[in-house]
PDB file of N, CA and C in Angstrom:
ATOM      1  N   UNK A   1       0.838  -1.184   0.000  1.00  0.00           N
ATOM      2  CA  UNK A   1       0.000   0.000   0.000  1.00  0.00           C
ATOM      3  C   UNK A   1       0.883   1.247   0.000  1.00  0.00           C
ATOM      4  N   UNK A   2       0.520   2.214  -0.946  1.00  0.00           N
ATOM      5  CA  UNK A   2       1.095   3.429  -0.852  1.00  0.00           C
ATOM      6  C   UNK A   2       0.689   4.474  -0.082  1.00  0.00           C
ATOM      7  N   UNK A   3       1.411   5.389   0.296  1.00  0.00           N
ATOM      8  CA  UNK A   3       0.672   6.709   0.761  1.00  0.00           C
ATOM      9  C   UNK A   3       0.981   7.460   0.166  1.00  0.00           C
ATOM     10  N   UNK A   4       0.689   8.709   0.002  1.00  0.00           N
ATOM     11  CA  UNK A   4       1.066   9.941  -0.548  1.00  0.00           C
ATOM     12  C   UNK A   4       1.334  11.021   0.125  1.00  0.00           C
ATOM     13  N   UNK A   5       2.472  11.762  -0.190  1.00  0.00           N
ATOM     14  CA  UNK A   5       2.722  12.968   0.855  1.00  0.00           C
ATOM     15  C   UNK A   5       2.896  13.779  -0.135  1.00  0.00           C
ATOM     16  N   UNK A   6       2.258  15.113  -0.094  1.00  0.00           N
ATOM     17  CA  UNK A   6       2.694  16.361  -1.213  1.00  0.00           C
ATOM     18  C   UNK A   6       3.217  17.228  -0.698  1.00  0.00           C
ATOM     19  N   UNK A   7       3.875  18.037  -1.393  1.00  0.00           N
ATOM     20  CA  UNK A   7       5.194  19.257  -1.428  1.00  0.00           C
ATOM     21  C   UNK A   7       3.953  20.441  -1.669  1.00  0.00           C
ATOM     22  N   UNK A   8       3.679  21.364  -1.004  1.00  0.00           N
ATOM     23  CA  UNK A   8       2.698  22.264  -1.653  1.00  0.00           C
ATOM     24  C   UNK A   8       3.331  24.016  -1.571  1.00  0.00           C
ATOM     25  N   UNK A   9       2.467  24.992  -2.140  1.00  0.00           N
ATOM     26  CA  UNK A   9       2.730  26.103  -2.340  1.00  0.00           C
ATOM     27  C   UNK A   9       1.488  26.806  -2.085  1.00  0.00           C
ATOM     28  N   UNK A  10       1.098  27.633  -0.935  1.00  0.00           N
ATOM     29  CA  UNK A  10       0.073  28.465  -0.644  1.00  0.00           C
ATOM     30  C   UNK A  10       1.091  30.135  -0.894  1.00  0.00           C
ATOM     31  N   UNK A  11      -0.209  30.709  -1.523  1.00  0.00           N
ATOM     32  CA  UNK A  11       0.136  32.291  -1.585  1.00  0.00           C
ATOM     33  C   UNK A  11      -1.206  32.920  -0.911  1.00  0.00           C
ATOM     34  N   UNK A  12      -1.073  34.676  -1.622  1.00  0.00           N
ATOM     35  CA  UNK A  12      -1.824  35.472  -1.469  1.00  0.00           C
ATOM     36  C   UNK A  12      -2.305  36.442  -2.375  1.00  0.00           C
ATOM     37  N   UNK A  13      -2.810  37.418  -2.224  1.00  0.00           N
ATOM     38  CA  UNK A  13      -2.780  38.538  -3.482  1.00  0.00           C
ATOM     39  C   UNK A  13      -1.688  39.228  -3.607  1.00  0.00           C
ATOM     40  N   UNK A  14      -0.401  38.864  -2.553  1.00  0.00           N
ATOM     41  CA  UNK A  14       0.907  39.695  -2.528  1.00  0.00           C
ATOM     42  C   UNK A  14       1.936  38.519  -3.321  1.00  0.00           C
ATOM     43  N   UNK A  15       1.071  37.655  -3.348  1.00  0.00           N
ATOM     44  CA  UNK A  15       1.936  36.231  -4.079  1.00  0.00           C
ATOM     45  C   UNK A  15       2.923  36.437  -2.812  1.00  0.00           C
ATOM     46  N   UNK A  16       3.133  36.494  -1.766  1.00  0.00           N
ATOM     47  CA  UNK A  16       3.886  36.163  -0.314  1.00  0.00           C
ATOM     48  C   UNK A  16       3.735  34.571  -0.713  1.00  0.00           C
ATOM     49  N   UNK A  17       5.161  33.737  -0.654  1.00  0.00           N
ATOM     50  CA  UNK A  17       5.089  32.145  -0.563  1.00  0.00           C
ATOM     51  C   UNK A  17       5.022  31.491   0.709  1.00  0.00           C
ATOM     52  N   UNK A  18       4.175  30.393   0.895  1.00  0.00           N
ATOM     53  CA  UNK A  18       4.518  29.560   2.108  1.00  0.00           C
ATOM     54  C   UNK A  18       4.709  27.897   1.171  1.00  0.00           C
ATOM     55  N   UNK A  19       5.485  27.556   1.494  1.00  0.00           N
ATOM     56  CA  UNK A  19       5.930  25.700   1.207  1.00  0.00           C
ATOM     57  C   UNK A  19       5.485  25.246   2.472  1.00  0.00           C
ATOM     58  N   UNK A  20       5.038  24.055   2.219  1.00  0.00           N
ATOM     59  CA  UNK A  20       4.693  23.204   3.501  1.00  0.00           C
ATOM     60  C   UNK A  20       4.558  21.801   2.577  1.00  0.00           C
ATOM     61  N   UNK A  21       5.044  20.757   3.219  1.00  0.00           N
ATOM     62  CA  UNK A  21       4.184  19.023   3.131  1.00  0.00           C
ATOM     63  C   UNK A  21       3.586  18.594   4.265  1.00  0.00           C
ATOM     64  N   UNK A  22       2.690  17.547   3.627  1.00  0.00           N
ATOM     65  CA  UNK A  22       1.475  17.274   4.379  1.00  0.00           C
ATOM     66  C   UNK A  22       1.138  15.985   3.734  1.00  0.00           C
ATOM     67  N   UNK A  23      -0.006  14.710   4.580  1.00  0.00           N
ATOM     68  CA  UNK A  23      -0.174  13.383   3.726  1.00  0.00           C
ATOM     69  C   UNK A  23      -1.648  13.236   3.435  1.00  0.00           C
ATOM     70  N   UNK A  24      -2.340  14.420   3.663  1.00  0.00           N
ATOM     71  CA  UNK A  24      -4.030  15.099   3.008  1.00  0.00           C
ATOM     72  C   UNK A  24      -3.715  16.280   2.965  1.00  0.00           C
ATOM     73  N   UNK A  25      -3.782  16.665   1.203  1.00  0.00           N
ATOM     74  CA  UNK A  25      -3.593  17.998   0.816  1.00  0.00           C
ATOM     75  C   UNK A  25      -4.827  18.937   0.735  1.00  0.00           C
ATOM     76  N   UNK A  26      -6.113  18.339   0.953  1.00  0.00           N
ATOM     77  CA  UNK A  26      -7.228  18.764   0.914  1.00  0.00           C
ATOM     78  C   UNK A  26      -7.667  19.205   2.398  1.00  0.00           C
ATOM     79  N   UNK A  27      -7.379  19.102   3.140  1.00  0.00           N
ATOM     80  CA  UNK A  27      -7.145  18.947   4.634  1.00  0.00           C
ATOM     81  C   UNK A  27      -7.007  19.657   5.404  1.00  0.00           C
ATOM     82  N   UNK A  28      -5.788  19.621   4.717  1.00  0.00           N
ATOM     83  CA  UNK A  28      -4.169  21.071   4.985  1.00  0.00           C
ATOM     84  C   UNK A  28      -5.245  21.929   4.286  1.00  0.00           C
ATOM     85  N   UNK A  29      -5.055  22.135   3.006  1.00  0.00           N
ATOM     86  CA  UNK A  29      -5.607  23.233   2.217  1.00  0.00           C
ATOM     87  C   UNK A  29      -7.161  24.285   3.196  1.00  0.00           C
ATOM     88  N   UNK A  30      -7.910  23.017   3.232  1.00  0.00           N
ATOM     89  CA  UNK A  30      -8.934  23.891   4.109  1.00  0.00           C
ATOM     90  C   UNK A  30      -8.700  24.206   5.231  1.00  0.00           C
ATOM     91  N   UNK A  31      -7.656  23.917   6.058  1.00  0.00           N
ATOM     92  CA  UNK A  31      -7.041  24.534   7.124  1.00  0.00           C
ATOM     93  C   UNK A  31      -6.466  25.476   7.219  1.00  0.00           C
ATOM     94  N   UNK A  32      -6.098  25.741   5.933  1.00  0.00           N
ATOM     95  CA  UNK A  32      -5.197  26.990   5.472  1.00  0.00           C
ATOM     96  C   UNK A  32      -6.240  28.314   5.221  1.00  0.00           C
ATOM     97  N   UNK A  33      -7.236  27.541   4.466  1.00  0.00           N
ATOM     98  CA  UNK A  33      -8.219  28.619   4.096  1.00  0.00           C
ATOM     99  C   UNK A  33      -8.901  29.303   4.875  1.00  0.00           C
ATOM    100  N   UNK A  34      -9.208  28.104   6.352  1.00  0.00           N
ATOM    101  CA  UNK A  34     -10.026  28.634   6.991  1.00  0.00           C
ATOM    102  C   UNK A  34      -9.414  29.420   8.622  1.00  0.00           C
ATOM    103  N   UNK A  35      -8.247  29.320   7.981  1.00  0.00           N
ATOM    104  CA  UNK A  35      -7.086  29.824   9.248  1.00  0.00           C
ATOM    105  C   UNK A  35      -7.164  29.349  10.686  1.00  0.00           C
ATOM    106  N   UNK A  36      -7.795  27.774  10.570  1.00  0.00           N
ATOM    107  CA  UNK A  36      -7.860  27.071  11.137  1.00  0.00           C
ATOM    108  C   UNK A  36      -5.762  26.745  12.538  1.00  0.00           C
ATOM    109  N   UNK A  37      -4.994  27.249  11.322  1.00  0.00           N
ATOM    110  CA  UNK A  37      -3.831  26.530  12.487  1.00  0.00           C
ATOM    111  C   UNK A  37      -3.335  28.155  12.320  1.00  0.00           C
ATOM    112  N   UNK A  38      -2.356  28.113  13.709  1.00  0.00           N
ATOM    113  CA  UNK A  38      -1.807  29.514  14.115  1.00  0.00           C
ATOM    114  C   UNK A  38      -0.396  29.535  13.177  1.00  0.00           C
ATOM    115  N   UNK A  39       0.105  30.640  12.853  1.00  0.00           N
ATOM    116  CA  UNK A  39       1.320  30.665  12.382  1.00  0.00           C
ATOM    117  C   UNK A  39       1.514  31.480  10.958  1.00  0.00           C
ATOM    118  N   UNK A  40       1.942  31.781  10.491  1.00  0.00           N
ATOM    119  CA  UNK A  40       2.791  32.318   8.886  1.00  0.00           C
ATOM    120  C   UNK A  40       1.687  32.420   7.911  1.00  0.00           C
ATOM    121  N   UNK A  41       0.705  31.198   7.952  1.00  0.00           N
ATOM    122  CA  UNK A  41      -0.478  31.592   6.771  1.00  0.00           C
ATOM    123  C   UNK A  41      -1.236  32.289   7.072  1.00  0.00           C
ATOM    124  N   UNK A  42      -1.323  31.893   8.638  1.00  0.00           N
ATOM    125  CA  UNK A  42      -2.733  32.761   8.908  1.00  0.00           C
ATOM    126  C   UNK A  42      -2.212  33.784   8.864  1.00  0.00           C
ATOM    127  N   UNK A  43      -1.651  34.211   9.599  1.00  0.00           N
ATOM    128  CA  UNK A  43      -0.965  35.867   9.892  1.00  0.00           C
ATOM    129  C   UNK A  43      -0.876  36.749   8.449  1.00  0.00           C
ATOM    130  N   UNK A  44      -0.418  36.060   7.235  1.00  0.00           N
ATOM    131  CA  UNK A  44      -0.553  36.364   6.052  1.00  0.00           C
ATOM    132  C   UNK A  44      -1.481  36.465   4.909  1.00  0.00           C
ATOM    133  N   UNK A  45      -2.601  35.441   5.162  1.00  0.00           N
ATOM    134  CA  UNK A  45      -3.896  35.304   4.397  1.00  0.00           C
ATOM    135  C   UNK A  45      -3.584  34.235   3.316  1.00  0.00           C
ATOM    136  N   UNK A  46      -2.604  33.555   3.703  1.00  0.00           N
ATOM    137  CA  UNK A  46      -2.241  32.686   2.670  1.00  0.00           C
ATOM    138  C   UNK A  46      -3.372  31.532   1.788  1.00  0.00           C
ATOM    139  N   UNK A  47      -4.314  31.526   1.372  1.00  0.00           N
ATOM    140  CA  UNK A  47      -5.383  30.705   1.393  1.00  0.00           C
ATOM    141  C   UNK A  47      -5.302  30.120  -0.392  1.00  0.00           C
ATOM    142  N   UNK A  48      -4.344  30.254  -1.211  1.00  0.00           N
ATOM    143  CA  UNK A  48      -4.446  29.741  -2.408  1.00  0.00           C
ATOM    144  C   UNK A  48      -3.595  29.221  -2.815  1.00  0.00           C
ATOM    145  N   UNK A  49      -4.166  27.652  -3.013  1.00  0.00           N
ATOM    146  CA  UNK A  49      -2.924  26.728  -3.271  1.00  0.00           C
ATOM    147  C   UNK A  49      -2.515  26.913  -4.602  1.00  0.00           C
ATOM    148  N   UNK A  50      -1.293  27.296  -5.277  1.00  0.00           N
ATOM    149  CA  UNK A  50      -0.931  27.248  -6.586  1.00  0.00           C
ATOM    150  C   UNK A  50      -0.361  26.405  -7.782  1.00  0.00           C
ATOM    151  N   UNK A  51       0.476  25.704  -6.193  1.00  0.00           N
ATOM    152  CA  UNK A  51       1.247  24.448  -6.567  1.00  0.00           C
ATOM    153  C   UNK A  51       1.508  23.360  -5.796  1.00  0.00           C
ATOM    154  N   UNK A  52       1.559  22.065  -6.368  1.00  0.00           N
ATOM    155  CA  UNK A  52       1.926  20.783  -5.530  1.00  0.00           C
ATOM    156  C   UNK A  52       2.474  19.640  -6.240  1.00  0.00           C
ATOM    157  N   UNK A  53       3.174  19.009  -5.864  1.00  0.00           N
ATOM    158  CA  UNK A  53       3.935  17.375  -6.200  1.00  0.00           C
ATOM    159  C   UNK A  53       3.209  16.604  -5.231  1.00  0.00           C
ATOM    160  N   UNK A  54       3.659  15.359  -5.342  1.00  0.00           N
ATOM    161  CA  UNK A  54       2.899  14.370  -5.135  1.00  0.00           C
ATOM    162  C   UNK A  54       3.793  13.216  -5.262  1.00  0.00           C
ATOM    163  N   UNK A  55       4.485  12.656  -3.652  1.00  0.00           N
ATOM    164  CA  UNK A  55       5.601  11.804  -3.662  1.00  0.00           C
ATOM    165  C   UNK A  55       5.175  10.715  -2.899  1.00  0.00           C
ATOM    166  N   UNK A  56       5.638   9.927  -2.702  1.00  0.00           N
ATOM    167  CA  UNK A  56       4.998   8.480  -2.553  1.00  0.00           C
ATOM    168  C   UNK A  56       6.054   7.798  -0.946  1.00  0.00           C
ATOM    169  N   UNK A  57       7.176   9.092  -0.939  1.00  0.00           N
ATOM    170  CA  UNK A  57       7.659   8.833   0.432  1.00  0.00           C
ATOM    171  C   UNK A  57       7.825   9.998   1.056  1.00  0.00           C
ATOM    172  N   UNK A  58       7.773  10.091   2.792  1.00  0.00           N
ATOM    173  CA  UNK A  58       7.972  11.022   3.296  1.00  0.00           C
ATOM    174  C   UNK A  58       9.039  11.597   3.180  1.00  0.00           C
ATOM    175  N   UNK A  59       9.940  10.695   3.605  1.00  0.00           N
ATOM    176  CA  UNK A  59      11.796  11.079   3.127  1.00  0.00           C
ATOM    177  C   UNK A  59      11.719  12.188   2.427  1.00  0.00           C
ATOM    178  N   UNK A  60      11.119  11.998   1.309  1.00  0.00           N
ATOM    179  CA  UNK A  60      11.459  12.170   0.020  1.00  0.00           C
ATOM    180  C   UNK A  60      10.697  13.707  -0.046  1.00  0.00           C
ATOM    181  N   UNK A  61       9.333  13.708   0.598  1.00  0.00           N
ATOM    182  CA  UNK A  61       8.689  14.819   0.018  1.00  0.00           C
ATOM    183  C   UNK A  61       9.341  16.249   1.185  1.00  0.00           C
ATOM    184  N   UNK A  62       9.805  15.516   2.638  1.00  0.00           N
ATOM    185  CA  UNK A  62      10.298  16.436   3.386  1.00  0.00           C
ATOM    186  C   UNK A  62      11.860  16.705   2.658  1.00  0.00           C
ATOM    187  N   UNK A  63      12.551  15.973   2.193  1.00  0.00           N
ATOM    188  CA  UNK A  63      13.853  16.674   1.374  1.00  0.00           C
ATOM    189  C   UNK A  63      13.346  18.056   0.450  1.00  0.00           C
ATOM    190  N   UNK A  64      12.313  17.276  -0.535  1.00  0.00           N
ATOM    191  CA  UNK A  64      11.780  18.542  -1.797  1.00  0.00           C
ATOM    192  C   UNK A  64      11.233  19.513  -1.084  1.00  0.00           C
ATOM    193  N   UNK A  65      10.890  19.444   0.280  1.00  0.00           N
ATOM    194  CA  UNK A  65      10.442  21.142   1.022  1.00  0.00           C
ATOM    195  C   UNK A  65      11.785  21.448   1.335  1.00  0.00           C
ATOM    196  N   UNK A  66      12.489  21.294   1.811  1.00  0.00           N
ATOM    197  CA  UNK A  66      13.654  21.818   2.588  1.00  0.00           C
ATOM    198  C   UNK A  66      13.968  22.347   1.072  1.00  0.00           C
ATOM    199  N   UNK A  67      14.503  21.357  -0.103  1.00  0.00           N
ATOM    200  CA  UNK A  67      15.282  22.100  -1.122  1.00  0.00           C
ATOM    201  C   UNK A  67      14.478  22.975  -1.621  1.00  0.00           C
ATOM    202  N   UNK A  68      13.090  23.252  -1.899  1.00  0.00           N
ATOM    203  CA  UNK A  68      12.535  24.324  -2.043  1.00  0.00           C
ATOM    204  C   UNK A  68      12.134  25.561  -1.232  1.00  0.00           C
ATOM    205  N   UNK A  69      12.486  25.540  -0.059  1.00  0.00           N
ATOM    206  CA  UNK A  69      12.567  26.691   0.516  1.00  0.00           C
ATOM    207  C   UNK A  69      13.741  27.136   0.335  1.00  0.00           C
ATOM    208  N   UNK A  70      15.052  26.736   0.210  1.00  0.00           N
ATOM    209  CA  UNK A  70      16.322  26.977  -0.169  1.00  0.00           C
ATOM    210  C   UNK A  70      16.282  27.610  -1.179  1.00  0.00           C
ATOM    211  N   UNK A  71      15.652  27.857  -2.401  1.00  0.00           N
ATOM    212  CA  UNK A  71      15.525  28.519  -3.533  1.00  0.00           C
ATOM    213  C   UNK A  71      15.514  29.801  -3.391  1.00  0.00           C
ATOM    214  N   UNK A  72      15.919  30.166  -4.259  1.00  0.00           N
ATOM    215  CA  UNK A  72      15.631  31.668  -4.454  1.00  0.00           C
ATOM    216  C   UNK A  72      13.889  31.953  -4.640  1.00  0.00           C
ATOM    217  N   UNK A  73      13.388  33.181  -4.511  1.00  0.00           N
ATOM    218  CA  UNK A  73      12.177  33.363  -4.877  1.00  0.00           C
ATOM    219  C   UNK A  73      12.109  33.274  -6.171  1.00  0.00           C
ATOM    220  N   UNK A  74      12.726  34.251  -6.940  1.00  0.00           N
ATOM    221  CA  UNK A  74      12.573  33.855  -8.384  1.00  0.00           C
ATOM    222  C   UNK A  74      12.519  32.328  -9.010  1.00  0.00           C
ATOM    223  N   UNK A  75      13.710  31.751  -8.407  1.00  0.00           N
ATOM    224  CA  UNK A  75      13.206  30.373  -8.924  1.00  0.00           C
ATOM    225  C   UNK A  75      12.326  29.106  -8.707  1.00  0.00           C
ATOM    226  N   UNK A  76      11.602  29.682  -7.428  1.00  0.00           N
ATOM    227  CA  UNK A  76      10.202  29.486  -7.073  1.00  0.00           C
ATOM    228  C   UNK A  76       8.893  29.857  -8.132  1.00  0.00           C
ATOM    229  N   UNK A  77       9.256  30.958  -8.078  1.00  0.00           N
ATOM    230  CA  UNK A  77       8.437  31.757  -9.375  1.00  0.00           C
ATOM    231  C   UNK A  77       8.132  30.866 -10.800  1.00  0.00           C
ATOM    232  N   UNK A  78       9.127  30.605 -11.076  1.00  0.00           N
ATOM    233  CA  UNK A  78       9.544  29.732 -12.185  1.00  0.00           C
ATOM    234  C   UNK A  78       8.973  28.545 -11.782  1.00  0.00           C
ATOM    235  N   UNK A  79       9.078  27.722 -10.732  1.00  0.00           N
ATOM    236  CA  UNK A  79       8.546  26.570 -10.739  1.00  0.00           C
ATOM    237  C   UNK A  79       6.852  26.555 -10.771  1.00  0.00           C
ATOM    238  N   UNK A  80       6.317  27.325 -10.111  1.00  0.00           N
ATOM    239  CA  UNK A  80       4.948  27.494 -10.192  1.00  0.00           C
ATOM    240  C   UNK A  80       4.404  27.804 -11.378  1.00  0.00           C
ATOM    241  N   UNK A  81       5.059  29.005 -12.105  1.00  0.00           N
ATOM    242  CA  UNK A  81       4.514  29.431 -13.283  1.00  0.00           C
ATOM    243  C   UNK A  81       4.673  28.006 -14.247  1.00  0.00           C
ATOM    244  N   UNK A  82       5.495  27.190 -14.239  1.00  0.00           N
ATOM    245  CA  UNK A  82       5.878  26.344 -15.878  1.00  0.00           C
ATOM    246  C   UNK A  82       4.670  25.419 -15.322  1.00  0.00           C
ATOM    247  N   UNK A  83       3.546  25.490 -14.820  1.00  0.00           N
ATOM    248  CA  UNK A  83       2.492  24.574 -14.560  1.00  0.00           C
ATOM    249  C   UNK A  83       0.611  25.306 -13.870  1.00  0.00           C
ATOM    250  N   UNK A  84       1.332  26.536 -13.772  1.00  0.00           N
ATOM    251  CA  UNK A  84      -0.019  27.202 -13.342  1.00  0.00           C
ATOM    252  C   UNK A  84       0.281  28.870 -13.613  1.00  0.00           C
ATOM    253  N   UNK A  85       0.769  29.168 -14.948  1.00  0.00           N
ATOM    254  CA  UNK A  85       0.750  30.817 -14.975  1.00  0.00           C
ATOM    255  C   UNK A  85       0.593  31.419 -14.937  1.00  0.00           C
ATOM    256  N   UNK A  86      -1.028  31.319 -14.958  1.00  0.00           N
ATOM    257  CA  UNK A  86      -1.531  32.387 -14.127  1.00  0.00           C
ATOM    258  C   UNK A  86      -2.146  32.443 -12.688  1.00  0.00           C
ATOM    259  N   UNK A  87      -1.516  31.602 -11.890  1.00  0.00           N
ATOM    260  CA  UNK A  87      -1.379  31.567 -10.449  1.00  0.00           C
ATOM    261  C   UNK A  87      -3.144  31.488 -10.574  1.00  0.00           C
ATOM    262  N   UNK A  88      -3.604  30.524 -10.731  1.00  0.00           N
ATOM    263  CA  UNK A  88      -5.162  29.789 -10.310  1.00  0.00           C
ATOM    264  C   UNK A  88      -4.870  29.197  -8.984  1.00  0.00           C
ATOM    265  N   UNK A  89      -6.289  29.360  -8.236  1.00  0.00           N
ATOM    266  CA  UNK A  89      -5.761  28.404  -6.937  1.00  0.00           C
ATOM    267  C   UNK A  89      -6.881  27.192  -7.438  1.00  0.00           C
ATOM    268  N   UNK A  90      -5.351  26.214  -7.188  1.00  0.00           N
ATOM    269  CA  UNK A  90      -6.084  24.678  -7.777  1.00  0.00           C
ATOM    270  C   UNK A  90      -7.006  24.037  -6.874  1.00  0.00           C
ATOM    271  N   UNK A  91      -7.483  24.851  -5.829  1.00  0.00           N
ATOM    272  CA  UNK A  91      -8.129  24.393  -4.521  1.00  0.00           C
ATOM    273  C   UNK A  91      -9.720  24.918  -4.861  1.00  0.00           C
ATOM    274  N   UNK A  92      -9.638  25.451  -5.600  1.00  0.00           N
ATOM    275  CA  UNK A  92     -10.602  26.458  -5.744  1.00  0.00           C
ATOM    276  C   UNK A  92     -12.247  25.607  -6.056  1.00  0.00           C
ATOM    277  N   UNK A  93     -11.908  24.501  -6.669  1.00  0.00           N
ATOM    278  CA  UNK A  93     -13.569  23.806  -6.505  1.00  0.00           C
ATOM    279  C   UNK A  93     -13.957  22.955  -5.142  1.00  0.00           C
ATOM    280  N   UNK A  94     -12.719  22.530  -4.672  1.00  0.00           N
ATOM    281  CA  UNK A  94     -12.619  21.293  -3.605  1.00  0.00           C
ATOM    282  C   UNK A  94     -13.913  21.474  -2.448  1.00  0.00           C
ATOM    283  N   UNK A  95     -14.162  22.584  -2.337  1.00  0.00           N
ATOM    284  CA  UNK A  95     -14.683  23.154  -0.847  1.00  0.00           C
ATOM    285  C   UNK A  95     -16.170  23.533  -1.254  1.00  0.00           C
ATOM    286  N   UNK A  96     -16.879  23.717  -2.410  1.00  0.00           N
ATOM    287  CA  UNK A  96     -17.852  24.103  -2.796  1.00  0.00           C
ATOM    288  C   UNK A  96     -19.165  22.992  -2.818  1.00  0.00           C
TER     289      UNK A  96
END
């Protein structure tokens, strides 16, 4: 049996980034939205997911956060845009 853990990307209307993984991205996400946990999103309004991977080990998906917070912003930028360019939040039907 597999599990899944995703690498994700919440913004704002300031496009301010938060990275986080998590092993329910739908979960997280409405927790985020609903500023349900204390800390960095809420304080920011972070509520739109833009981007996410989808890794099949924890190891693995907590390495790809660490190396993606290590990034530069710009090349954050870049990773989000070559899959969602115009910054849609892909969360956006889940909750309706």
């Amino acid at each position: 049996m597999f599990n899944n853990y995703y690498v994700y990307i919440m913004t704002n209307r300031s496009k301010t980034l938060y990275i986080g993984v998590t092993n329910d991205l739908q979960r997280r996400v409405y927790e985020h939205k609903n500023k349900l946990l204390e800390g960095f999103t809420k304080k920011y309004n972070l509520t739109k997911l833009v981007y996410y991977e989808i890794r099949n080990d924890i190891s693995d998906a907590i390495t790809r956060e660490k190396q993606l917070k290590g990034w530069l912003r710009s090349k954050k930028i870049v990773l989000i845009e070559s899959v969602n360019k115009n910054w849609i939040d892909l969360s956006e039907e889940w909750f309706k």
